[in-house]
N, C-alpha and C. Protein backbone atom coordinates (compact mmCIF):
# COMPACT_ATOMS: atom_id res chain seq x y z
N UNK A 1 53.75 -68.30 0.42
CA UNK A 1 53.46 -67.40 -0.67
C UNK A 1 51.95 -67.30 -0.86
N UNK A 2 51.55 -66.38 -0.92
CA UNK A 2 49.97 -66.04 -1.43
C UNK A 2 49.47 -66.87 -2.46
N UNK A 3 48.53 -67.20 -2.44
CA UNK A 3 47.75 -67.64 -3.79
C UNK A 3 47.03 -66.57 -4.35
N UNK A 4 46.80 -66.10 -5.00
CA UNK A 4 46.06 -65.59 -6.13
C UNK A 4 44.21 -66.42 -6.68
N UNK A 5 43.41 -65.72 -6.63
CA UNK A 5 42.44 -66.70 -7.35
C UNK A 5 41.95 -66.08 -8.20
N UNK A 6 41.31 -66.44 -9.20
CA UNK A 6 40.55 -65.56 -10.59
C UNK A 6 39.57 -66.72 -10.29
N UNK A 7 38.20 -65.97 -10.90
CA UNK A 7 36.71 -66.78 -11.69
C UNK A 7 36.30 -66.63 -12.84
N UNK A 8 35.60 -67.49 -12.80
CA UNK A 8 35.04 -67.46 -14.56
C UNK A 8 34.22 -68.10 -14.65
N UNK A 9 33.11 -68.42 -15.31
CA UNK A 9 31.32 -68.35 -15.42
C UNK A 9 31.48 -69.61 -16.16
N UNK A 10 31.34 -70.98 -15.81
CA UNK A 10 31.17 -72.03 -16.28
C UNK A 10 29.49 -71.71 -17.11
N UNK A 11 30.00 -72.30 -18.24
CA UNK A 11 28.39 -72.48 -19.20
C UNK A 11 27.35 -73.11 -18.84
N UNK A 12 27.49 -74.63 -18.51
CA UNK A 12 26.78 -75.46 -18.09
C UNK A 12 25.91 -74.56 -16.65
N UNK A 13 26.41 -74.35 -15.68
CA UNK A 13 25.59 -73.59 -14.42
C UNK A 13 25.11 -72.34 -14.51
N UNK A 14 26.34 -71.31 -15.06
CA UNK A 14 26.34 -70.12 -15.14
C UNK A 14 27.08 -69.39 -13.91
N UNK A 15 27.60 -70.36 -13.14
CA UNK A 15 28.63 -69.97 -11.72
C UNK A 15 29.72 -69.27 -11.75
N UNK A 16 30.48 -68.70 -11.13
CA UNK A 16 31.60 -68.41 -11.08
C UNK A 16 31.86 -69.74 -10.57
N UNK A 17 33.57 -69.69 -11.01
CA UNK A 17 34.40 -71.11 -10.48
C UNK A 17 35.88 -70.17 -10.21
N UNK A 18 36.30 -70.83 -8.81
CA UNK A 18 37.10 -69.98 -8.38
C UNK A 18 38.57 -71.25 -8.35
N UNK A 19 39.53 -70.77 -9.44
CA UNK A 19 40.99 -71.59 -8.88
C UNK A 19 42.02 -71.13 -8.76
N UNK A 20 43.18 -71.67 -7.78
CA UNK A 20 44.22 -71.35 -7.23
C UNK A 20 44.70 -71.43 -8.75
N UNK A 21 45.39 -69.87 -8.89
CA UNK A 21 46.36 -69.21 -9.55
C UNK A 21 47.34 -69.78 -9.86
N UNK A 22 48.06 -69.72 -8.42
CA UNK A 22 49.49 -70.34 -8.39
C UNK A 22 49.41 -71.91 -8.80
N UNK A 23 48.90 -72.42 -8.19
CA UNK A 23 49.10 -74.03 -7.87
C UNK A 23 48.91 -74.39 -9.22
N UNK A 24 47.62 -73.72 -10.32
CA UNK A 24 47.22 -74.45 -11.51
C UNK A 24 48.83 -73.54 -12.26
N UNK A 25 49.28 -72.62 -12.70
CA UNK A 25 50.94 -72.60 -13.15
C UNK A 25 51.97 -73.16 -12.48
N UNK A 26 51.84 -73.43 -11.82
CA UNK A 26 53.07 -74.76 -10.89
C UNK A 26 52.65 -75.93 -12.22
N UNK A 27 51.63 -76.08 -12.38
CA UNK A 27 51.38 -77.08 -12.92
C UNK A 27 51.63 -76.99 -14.79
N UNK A 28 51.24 -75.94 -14.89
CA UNK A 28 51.69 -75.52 -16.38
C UNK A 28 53.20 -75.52 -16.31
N UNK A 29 53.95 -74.73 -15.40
CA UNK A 29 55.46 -75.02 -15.39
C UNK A 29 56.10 -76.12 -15.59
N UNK A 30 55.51 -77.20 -15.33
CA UNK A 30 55.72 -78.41 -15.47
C UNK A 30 55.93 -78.82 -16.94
N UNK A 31 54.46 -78.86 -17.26
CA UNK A 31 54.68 -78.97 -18.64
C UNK A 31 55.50 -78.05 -19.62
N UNK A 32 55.25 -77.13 -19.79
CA UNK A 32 56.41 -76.06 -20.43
C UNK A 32 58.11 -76.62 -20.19
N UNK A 33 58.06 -76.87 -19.15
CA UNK A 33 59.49 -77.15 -18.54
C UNK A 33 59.76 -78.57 -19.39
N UNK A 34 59.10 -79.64 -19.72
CA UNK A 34 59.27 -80.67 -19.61
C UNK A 34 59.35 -80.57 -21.61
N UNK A 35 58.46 -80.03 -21.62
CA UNK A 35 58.13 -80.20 -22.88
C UNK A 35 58.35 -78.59 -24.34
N UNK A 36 58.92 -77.67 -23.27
CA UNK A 36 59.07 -76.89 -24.19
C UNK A 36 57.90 -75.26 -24.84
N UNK A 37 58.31 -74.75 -25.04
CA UNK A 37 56.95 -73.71 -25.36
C UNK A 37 56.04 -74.31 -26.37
N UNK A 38 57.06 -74.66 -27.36
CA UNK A 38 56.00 -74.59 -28.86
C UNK A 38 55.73 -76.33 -28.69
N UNK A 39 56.18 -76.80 -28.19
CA UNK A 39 55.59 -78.43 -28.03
C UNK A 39 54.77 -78.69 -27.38
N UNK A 40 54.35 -77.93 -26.04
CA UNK A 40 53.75 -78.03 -25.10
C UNK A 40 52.19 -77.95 -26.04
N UNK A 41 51.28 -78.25 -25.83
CA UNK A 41 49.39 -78.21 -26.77
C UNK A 41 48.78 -77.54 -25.85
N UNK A 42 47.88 -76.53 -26.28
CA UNK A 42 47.09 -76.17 -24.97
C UNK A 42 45.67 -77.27 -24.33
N UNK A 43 45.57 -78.67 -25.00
CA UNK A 43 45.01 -79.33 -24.22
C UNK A 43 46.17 -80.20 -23.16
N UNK A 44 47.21 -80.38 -23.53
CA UNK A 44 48.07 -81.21 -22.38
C UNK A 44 48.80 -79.79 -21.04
N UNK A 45 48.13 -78.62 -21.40
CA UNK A 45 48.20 -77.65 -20.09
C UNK A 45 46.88 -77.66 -19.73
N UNK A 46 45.66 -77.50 -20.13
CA UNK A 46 44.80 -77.24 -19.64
C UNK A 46 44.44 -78.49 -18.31
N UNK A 47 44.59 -79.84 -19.21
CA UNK A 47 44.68 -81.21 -18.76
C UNK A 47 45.24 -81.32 -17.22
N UNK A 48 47.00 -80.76 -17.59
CA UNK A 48 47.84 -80.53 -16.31
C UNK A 48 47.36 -79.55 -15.34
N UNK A 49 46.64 -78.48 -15.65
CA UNK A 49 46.19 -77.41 -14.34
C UNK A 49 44.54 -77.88 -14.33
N UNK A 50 44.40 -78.73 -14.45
CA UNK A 50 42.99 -79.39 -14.33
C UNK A 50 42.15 -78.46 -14.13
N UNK A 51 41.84 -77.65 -15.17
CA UNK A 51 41.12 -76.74 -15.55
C UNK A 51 40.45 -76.65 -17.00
N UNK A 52 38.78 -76.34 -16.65
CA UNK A 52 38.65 -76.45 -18.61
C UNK A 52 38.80 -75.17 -19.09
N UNK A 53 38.76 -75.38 -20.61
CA UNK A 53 39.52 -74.99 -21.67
C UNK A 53 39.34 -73.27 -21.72
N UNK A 54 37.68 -73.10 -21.45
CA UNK A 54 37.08 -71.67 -21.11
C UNK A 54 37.84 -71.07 -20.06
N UNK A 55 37.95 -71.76 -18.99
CA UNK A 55 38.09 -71.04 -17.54
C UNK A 55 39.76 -70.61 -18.10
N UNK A 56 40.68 -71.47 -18.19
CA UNK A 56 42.15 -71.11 -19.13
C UNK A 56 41.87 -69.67 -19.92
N UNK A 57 41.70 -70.29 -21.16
CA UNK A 57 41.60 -68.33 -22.20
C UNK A 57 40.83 -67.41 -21.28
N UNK A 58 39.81 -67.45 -20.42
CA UNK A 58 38.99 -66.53 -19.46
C UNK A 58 40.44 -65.72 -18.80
N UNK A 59 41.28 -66.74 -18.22
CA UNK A 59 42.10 -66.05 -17.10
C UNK A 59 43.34 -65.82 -17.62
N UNK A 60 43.85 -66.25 -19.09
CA UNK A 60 44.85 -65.85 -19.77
C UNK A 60 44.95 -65.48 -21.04
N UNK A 61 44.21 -65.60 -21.79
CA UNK A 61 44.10 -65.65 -23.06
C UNK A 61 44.17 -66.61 -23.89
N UNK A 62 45.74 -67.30 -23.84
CA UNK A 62 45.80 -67.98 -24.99
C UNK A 62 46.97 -68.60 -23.65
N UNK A 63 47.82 -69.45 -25.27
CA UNK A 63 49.38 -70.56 -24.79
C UNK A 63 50.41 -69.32 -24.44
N UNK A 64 50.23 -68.18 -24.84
CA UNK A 64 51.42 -67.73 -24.82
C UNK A 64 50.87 -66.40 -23.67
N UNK A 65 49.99 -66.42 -23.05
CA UNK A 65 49.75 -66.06 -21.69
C UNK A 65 49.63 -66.81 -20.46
N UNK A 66 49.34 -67.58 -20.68
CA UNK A 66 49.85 -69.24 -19.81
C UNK A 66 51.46 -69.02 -19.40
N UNK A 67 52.25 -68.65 -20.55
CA UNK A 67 53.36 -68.98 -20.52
C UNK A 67 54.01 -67.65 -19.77
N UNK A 68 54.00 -66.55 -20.29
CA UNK A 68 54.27 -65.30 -19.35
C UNK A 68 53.88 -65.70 -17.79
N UNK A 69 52.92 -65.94 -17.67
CA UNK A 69 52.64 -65.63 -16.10
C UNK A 69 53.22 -66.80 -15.78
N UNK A 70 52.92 -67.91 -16.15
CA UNK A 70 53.90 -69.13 -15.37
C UNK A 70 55.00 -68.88 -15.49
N UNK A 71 56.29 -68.02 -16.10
CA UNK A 71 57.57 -67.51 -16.20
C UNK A 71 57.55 -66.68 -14.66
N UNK A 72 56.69 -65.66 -14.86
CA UNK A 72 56.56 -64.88 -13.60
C UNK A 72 56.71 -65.64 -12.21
N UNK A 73 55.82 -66.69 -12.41
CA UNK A 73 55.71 -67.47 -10.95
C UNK A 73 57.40 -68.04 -10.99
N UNK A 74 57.46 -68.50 -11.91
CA UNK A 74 58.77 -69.53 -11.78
C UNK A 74 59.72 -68.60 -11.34
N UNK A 75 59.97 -67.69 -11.74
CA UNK A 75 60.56 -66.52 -11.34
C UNK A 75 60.85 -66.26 -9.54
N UNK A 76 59.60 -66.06 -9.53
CA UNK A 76 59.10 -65.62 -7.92
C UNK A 76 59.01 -66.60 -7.04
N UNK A 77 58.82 -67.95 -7.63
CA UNK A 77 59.27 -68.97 -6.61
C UNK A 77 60.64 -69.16 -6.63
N UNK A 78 61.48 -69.63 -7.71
CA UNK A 78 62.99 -69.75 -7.35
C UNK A 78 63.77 -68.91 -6.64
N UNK A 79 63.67 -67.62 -6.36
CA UNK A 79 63.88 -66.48 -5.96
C UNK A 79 63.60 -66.52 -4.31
N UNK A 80 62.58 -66.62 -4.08
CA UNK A 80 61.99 -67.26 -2.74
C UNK A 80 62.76 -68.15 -2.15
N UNK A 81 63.14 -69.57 -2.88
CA UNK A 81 64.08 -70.85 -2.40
C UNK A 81 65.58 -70.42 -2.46
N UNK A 82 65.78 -69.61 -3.24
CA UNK A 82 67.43 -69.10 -3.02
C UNK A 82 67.62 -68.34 -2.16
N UNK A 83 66.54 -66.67 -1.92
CA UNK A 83 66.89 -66.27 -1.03
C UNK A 83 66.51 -67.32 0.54
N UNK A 84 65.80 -67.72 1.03
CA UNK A 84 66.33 -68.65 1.99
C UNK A 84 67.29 -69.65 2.33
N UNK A 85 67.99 -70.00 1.31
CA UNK A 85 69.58 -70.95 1.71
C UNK A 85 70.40 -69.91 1.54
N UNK A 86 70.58 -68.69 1.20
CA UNK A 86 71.35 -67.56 1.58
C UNK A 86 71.29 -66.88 2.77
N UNK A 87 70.02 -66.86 3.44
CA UNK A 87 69.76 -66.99 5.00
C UNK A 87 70.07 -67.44 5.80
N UNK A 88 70.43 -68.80 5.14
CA UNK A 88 71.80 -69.70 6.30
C UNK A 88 72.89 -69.58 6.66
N UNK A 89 73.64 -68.60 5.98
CA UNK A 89 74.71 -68.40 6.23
C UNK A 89 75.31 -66.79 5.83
N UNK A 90 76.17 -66.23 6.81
CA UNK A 90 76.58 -65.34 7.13
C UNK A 90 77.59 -64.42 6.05
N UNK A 91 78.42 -64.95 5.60
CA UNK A 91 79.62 -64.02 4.82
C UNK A 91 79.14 -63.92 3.53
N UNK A 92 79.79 -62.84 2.64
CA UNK A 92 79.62 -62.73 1.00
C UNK A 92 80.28 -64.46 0.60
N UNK A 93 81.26 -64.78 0.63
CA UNK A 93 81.68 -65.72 0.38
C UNK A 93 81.02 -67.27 0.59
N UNK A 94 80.20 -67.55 1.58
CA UNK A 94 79.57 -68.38 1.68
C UNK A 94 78.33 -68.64 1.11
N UNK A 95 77.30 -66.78 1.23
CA UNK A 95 76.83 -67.10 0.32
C UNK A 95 76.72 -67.20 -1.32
N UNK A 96 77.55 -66.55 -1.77
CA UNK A 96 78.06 -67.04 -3.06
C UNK A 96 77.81 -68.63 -3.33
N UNK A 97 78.71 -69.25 -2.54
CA UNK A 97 78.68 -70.72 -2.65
C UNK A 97 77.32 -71.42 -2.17
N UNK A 98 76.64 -71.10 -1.56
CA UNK A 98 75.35 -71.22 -1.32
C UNK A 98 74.92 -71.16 -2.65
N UNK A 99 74.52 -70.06 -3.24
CA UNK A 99 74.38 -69.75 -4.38
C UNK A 99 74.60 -71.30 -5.75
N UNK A 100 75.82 -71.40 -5.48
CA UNK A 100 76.38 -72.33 -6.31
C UNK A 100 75.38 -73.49 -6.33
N UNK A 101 75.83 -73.82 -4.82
CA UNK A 101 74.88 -75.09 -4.28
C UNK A 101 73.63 -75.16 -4.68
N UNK A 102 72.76 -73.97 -4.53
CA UNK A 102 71.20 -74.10 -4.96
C UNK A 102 71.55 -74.42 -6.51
N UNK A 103 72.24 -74.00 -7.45
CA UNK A 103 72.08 -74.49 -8.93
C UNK A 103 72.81 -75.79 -9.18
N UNK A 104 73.59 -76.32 -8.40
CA UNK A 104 73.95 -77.57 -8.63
C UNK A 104 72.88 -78.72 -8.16
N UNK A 105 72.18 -78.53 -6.99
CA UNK A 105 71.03 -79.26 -6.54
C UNK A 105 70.12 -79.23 -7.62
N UNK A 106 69.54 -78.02 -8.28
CA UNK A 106 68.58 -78.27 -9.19
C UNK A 106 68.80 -78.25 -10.54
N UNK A 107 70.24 -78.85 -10.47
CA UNK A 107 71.19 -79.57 -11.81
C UNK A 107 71.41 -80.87 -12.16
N UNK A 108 70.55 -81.48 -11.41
CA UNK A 108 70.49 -82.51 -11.84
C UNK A 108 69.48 -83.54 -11.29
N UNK A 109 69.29 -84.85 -11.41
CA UNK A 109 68.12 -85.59 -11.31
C UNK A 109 67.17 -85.33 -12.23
N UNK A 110 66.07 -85.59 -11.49
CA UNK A 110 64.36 -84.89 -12.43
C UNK A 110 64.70 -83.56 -12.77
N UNK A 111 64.53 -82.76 -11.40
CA UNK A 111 64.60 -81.41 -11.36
C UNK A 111 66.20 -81.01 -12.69
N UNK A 112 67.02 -81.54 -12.91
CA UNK A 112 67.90 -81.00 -13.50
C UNK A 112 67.18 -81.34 -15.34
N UNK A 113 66.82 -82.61 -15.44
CA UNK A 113 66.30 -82.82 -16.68
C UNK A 113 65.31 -82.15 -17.16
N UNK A 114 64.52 -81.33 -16.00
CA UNK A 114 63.34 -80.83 -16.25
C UNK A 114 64.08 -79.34 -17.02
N UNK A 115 65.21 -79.26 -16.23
CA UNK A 115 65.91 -77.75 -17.26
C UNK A 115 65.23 -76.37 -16.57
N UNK A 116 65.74 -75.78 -16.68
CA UNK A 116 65.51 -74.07 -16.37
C UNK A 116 64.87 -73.14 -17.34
N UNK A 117 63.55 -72.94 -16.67
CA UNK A 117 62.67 -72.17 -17.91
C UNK A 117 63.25 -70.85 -18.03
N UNK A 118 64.04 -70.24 -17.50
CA UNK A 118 64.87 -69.11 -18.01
C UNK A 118 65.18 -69.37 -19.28
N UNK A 119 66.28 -70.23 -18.94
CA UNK A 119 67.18 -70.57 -19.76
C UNK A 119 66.19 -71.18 -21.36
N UNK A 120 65.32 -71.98 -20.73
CA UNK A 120 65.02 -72.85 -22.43
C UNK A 120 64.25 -71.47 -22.96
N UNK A 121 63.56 -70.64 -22.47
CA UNK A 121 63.21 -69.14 -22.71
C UNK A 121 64.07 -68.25 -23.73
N UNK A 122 64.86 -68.32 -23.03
CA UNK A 122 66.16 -67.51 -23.87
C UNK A 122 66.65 -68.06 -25.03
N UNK A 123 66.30 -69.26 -25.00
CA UNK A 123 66.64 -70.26 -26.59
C UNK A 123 65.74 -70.04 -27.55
N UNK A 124 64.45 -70.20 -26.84
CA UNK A 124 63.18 -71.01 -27.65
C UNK A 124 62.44 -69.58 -28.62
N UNK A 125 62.23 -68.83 -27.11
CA UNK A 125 61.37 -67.35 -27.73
C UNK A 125 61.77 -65.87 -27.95
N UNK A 126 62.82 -65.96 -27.29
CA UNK A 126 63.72 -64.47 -26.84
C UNK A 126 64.22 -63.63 -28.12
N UNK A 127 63.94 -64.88 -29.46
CA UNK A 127 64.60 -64.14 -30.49
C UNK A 127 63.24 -63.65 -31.58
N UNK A 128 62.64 -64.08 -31.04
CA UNK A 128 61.27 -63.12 -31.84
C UNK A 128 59.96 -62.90 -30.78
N UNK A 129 60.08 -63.16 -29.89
CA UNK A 129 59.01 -62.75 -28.97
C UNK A 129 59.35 -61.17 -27.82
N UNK A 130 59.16 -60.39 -28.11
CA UNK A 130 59.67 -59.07 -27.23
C UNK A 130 59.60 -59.06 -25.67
N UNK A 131 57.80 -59.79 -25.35
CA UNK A 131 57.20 -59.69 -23.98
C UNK A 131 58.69 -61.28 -23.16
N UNK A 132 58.48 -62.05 -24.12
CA UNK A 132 59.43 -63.45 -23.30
C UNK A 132 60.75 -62.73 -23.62
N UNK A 133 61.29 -62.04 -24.20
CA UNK A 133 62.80 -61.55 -24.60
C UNK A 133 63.11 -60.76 -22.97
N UNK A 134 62.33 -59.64 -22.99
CA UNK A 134 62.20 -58.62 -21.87
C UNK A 134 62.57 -59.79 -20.67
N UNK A 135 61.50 -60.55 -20.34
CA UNK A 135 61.71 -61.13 -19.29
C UNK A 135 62.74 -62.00 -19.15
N UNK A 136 63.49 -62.55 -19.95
CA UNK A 136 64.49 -63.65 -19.89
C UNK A 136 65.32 -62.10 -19.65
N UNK A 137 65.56 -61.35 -19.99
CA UNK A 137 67.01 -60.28 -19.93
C UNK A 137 66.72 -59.54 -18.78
N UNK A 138 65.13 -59.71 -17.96
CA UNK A 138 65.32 -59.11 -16.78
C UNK A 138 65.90 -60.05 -15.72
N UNK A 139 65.59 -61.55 -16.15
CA UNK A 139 65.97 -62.14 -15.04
C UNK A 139 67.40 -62.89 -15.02
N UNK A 140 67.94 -62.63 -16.53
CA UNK A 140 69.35 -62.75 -16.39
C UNK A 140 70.11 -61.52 -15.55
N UNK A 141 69.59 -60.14 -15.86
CA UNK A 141 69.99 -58.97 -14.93
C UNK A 141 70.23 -59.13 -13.41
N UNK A 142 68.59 -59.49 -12.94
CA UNK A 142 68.41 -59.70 -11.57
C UNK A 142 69.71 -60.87 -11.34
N UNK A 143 69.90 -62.16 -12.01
CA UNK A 143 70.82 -62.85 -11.52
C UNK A 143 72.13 -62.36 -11.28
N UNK A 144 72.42 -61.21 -12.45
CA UNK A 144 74.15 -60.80 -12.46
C UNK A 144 73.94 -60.13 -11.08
N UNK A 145 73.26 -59.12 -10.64
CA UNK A 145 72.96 -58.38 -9.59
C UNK A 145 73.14 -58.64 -8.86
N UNK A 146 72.46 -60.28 -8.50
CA UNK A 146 72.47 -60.68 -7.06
C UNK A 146 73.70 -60.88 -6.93
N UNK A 147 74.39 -61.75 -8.04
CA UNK A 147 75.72 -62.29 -8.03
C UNK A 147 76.82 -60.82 -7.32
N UNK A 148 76.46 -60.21 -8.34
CA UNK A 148 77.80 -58.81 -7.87
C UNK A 148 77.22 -58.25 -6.60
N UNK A 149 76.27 -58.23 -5.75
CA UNK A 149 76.11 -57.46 -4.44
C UNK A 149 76.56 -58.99 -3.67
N UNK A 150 76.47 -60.25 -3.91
CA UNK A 150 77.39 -61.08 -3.13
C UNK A 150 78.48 -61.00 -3.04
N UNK A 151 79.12 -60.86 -4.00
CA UNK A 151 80.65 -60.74 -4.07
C UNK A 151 80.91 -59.41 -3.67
N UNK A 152 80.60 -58.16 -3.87
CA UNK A 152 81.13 -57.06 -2.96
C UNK A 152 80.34 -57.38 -1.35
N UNK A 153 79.92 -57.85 -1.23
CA UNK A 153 79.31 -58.05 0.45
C UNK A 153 80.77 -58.89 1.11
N UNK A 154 81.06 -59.60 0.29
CA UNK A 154 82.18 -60.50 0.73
C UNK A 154 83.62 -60.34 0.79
N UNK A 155 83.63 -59.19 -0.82
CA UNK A 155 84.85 -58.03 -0.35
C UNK A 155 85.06 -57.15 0.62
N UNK A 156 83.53 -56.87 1.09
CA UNK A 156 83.51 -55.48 2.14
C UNK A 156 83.64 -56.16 4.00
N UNK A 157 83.05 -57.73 3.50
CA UNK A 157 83.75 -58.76 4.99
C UNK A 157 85.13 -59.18 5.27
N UNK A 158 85.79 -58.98 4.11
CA UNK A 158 87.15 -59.91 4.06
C UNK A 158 86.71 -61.29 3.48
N UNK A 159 86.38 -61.92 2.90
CA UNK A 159 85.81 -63.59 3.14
C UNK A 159 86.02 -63.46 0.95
N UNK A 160 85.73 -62.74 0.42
CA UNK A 160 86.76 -62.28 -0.71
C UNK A 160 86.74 -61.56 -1.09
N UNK A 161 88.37 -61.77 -2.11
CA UNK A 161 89.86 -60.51 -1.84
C UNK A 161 89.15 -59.25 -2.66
N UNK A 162 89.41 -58.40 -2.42
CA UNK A 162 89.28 -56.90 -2.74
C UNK A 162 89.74 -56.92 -3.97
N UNK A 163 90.70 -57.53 -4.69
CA UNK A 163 91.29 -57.15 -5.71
C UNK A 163 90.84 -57.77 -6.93
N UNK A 164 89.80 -58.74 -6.77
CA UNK A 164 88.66 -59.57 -7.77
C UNK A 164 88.09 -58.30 -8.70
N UNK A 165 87.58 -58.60 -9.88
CA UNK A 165 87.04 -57.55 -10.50
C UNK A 165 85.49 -58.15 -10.19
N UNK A 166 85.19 -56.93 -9.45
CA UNK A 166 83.76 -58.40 -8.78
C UNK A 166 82.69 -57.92 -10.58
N UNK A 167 82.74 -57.20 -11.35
CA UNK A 167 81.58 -57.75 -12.04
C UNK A 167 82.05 -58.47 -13.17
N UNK A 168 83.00 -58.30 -13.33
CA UNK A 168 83.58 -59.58 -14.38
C UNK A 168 83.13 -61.03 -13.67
N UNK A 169 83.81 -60.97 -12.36
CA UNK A 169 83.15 -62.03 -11.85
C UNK A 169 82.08 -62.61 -11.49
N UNK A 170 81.20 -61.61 -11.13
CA UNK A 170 79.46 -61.93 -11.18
C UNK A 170 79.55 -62.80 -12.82
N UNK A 171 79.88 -61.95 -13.39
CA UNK A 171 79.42 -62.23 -15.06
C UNK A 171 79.62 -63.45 -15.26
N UNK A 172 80.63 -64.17 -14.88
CA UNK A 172 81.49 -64.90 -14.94
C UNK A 172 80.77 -65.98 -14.63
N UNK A 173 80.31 -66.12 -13.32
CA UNK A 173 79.54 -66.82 -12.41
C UNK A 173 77.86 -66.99 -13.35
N UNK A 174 77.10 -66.03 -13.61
CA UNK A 174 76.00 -66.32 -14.32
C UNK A 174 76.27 -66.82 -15.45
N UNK A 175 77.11 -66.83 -16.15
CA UNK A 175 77.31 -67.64 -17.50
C UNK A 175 77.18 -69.09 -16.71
N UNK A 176 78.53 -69.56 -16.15
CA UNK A 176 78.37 -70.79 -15.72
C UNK A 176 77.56 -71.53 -14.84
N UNK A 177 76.50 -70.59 -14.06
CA UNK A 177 75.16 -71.16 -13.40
C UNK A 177 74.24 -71.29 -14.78
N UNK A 178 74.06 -70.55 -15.38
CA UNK A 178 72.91 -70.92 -16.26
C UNK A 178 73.53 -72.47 -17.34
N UNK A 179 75.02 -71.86 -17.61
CA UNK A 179 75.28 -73.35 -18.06
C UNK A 179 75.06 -75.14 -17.60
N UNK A 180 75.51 -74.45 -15.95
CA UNK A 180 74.72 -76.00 -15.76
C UNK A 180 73.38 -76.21 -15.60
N UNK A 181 72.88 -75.25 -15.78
CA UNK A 181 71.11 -75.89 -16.37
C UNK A 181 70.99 -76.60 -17.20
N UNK A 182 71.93 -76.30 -18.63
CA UNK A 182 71.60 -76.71 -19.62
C UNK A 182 72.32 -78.37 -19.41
N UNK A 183 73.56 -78.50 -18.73
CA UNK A 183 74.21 -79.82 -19.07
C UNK A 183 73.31 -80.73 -17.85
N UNK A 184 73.15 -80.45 -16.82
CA UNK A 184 71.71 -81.01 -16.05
C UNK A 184 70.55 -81.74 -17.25
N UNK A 185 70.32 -80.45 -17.65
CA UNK A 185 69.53 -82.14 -18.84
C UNK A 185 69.82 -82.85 -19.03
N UNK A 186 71.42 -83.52 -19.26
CA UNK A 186 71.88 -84.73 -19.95
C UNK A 186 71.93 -85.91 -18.83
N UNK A 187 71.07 -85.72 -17.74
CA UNK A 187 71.09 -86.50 -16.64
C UNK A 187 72.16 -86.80 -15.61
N UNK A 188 73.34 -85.81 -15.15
CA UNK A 188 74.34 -85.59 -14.46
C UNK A 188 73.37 -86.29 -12.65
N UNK A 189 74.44 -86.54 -11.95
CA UNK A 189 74.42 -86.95 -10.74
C UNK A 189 74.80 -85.90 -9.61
N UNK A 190 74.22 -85.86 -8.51
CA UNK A 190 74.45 -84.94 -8.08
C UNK A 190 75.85 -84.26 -7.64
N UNK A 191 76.64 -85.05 -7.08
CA UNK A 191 77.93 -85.12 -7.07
C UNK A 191 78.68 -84.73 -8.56
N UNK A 192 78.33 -85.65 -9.40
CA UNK A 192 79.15 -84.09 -10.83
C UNK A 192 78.62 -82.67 -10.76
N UNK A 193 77.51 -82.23 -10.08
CA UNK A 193 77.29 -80.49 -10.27
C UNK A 193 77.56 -80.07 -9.56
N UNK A 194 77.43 -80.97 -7.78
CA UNK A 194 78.20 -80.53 -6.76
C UNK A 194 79.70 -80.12 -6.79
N UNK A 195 80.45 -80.60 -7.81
CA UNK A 195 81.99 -80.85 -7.70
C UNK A 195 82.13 -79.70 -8.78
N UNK A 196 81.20 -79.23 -9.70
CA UNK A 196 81.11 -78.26 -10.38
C UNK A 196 80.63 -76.71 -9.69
N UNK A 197 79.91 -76.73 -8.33
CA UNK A 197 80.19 -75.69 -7.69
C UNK A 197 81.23 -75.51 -6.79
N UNK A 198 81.75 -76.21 -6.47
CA UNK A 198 83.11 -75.99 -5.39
C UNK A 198 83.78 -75.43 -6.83
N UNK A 199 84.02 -75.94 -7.54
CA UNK A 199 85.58 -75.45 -8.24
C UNK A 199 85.20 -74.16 -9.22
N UNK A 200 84.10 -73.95 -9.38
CA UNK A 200 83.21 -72.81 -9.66
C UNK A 200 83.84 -71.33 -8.80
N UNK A 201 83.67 -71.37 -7.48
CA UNK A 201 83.94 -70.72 -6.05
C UNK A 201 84.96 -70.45 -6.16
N UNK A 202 86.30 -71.00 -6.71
CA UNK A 202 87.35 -70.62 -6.87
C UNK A 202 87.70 -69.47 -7.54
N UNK A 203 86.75 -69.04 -8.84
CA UNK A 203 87.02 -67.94 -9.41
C UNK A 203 87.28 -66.79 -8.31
N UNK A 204 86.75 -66.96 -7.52
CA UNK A 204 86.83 -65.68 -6.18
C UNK A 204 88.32 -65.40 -5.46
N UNK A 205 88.84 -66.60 -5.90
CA UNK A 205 89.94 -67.15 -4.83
C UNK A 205 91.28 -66.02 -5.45
C-alpha cells in the first residue's frame, strides 16, 4: 500500500518535517481502538504516532480529524486483508466462509480485545457526529454488499442453493460478523469464533 507523506515547518529550525501518513494512523488506530474516541487524549496519540503536537493539528486539525482519517485507513487496510484470503479460494460459497474466517481470526486474542473501530464508531459517535455517522453506514453498506455479491456468486456456481433469499442473508451475516467483534472483547479463544463461523455458514445451507 502507498504511504502518503505531509510536512510541516517545525519552529525550532523552520524545516519542513516529512512523516509517513499511514504508519503514524496505524498508530493512532491503536490507540482509538484500545481506548476509545472520547478517552483516547490528544497527548497519548500524538505520543503513539511519535509526532509533535504542531506537526498533528498542521496535518489534521484536531482529535476528531485524527480520527476520520485513521477510520479511513482502517477501512482501506482491512479491506485489503480480506480481499486477499478471498483470493484463495474459488466458489461463492467458500468465499463466504473465508469471509467468516477473516472475522473470527480477528475475534479474538489482542486483535479481538482491541475490538473493531467500525463497530465501537457506530456506538460511540454515529449518534451525534454526521462526518463518523456517514462513514460507519458506508462501511456497514460496503460490508452488506460484499456479503450479497458473495452469496449470489455462489448461487450463480451452484456451491449455494438458489432458493436462499441472498439479501436477507447477506443481512443476516453482517449483523452476526459485526457481532462477534463486539463479544471478541470479552477475550474469546480462537476456536470459540472459529466454531462460530462454521455454524454461521450454515445459514446458506
Amino acid at each position: 500500500m502507498t504511504s502518503a507523506t505531509l510536512e510541516n515547518t517545525t519552529k525550532s529550525r523552520g524545516r519542513p518535517r516529512e512523516f509517513d501518513t499511514d504508519a503514524a494512523l496505524d498508530k493512532a488506530l491503536a490507540v482509538f481502538s484500545e481506548r476509545g474516541y472520547h478517552a483516547a487524549s490528544i497527548s497519548e496519540l500524538t505520543d503513539a504516532m511519535d509526532l509533535a503536537a504542531g506537526s498533528v493539528y498542521k496535518a489534521f486539525g484536531d482529535k476528531r480529524g485524527i480520527f476520520l482519517a485513521a477510520f479511513d485507513r482502517y477501512r482501506t487496510v482491512r479491506r485489503s486483508l480480506l480481499d486477499a484470503e478471498l483470493a484463495k479460494v474459488m466458489t461463492g460459497r467458500e468465499k463466504v466462509q473465508a469471509l467468516l474466517n477473516f472475522y473470527a481470526f480477528y475475534s479474538h486474542g489482542n486483535a479481538g480485545r482491541r475490538g473493531c473501530l467500525v463497530v465501537g464508531s457506530a456506538n460511540e459517535l454515529a449518534t451525534f457526529d454526521t462526518d463518523a455517522a456517514d462513514r460507519v453506514a458506508a462501511a456497514f453498506a460496503a460490508n452488506e454488499a460484499l456479503l450479497l455479491d458473495l452469496i449470489q456468486a455462489g448461487q450463480a456456481d451452484g456451491s449455494i442453493a438458489a432458493g436462499i433469499d441472498s439479501a436477507v442473508a447477506a443481512r443476516a451475516l453482517l449483523c452476526l460478523t459485526k457481532g462477534m467483534r463486539v463479544v471478541g472483547k470479552t477475550g474469546r479463544t480462537h476456536d470459540d469464533m472459529a466454531a462460530v463461523a462454521e455454524i454461521a455458514a450454515k445459514i446458506l445451507d
